[in-house]
Protein backbone atom coordinates (compact mmCIF):
# COMPACT_ATOMS: atom_id res chain seq x y z
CA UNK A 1 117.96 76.11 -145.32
CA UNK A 2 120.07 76.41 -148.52
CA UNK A 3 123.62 77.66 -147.96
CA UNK A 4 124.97 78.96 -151.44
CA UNK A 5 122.57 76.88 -153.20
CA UNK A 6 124.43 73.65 -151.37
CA UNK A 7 121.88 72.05 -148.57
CA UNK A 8 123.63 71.77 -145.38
CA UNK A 9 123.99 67.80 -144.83
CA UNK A 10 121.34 67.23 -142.08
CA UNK A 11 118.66 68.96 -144.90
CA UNK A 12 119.92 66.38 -147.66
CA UNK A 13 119.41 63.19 -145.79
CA UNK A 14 116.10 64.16 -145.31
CA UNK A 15 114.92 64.82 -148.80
CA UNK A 16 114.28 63.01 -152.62
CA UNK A 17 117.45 62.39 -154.77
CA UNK A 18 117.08 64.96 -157.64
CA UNK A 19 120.28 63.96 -159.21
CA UNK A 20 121.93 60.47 -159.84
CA UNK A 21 125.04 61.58 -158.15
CA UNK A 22 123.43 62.54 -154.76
CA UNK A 23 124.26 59.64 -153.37
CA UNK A 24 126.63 57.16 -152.85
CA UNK A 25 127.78 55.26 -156.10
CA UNK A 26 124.90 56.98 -157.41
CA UNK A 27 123.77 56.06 -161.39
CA UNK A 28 120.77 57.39 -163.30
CA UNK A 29 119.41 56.90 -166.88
CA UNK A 30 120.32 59.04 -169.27
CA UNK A 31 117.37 61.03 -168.70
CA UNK A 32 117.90 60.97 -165.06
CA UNK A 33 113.73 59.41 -164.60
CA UNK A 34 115.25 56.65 -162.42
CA UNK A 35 118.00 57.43 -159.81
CA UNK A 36 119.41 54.92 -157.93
CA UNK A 37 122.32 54.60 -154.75
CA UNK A 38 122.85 52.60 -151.63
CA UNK A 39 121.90 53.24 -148.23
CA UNK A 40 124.55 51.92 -145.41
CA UNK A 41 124.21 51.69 -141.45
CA UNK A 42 127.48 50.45 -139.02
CA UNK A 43 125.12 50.00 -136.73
CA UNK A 44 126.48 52.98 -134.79
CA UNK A 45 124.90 55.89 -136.21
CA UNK A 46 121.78 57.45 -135.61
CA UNK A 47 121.31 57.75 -139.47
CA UNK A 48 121.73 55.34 -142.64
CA UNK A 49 124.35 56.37 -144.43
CA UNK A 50 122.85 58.10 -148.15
CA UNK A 51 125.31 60.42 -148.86
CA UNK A 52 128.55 61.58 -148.73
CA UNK A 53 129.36 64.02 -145.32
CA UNK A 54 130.51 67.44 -147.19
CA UNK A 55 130.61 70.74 -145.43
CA UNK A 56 129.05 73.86 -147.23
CA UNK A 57 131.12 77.02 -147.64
CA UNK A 58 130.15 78.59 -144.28
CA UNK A 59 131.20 75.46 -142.61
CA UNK A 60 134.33 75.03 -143.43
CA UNK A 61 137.27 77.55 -144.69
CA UNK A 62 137.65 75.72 -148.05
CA UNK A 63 134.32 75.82 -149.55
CA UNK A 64 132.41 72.57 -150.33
CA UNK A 65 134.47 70.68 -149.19
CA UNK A 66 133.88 66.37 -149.48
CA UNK A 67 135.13 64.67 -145.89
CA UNK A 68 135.47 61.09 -147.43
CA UNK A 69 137.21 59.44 -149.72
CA UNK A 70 135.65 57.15 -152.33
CA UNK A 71 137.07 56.10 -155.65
CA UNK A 72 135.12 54.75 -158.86
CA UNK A 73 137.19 52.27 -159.88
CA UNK A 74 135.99 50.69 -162.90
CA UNK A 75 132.36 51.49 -165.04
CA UNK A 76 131.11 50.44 -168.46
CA UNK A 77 129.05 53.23 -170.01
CA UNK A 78 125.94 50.88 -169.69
CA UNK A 79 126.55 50.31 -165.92
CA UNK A 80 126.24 46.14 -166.77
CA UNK A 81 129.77 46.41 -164.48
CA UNK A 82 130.47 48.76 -162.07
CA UNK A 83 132.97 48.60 -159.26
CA UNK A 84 133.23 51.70 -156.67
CA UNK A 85 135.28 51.78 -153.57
CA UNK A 86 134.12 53.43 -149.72
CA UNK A 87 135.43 53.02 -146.68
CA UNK A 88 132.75 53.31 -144.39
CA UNK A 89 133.83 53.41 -140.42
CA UNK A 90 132.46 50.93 -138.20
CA UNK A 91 132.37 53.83 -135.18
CA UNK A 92 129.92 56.26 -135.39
CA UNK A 93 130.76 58.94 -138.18
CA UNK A 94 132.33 62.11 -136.50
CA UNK A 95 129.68 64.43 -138.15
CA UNK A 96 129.86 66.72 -134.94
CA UNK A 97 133.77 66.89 -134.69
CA UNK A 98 134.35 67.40 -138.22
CA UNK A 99 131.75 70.49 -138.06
CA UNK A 100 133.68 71.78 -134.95
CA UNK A 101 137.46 71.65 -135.94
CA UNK A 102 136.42 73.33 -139.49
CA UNK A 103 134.51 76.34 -137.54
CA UNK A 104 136.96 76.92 -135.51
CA UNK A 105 140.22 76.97 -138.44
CA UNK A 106 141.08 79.93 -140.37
CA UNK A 107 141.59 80.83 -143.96
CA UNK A 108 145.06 80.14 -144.02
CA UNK A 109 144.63 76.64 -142.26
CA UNK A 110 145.69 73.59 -144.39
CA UNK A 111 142.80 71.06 -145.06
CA UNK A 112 144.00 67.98 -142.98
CA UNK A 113 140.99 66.33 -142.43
């Protein structure tokens, strides 16, 4: 199940946040009691969209290795204004082709994707 101590992608979308930054945009108290993120769906995929597609170190030849990009633009330490940025595709997510190309690349392969 656990890969490094890093659930594989398909485990984590089908279990409890335990951290505020599980998901996407994710905030928490300061206690991390209340957790809180969005859920998306294109429309396309067979899943909503909770968190980020990473691959663990077996995976991929980088290690954990994030395959979107997202940017957390602006924040006040209360979260009364928060402003994030992602870029979610309106095709289905290539979950199976990124997971292909990255078992198949070597050590010495750049990251491209």
């Amino acid at each position: 199940m656990a890969v490094h101590g890093f659930f594989l992608h398909d485990h984590a979308r089908s279990r409890v946040y335990r951290w505020g930054e599980d998901g996407i945009a994710g905030i928490s108290d300061d206690k991390q009691r209340i957790c809180f993120s969005i859920a998306l769906w294109n429309g396309n995929d067979p899943i909503l969209k909770e968190r980020l597609f990473g691959l663990t170190g077996p995976q991929g030849n980088h290690g954990e290795d994030c395959k979107e990009l997202y940017y957390y633009l602006d924040n006040t330490p209360t979260h009364s204004y928060m402003k994030h940025l992602y870029k979610y595709p309106q095709a289905a997510y290539p979950y199976l082709d990124l997971l292909q190309i990255n078992a198949n690349r070597r050590k010495k392969d750049l990251n491209t994707n």
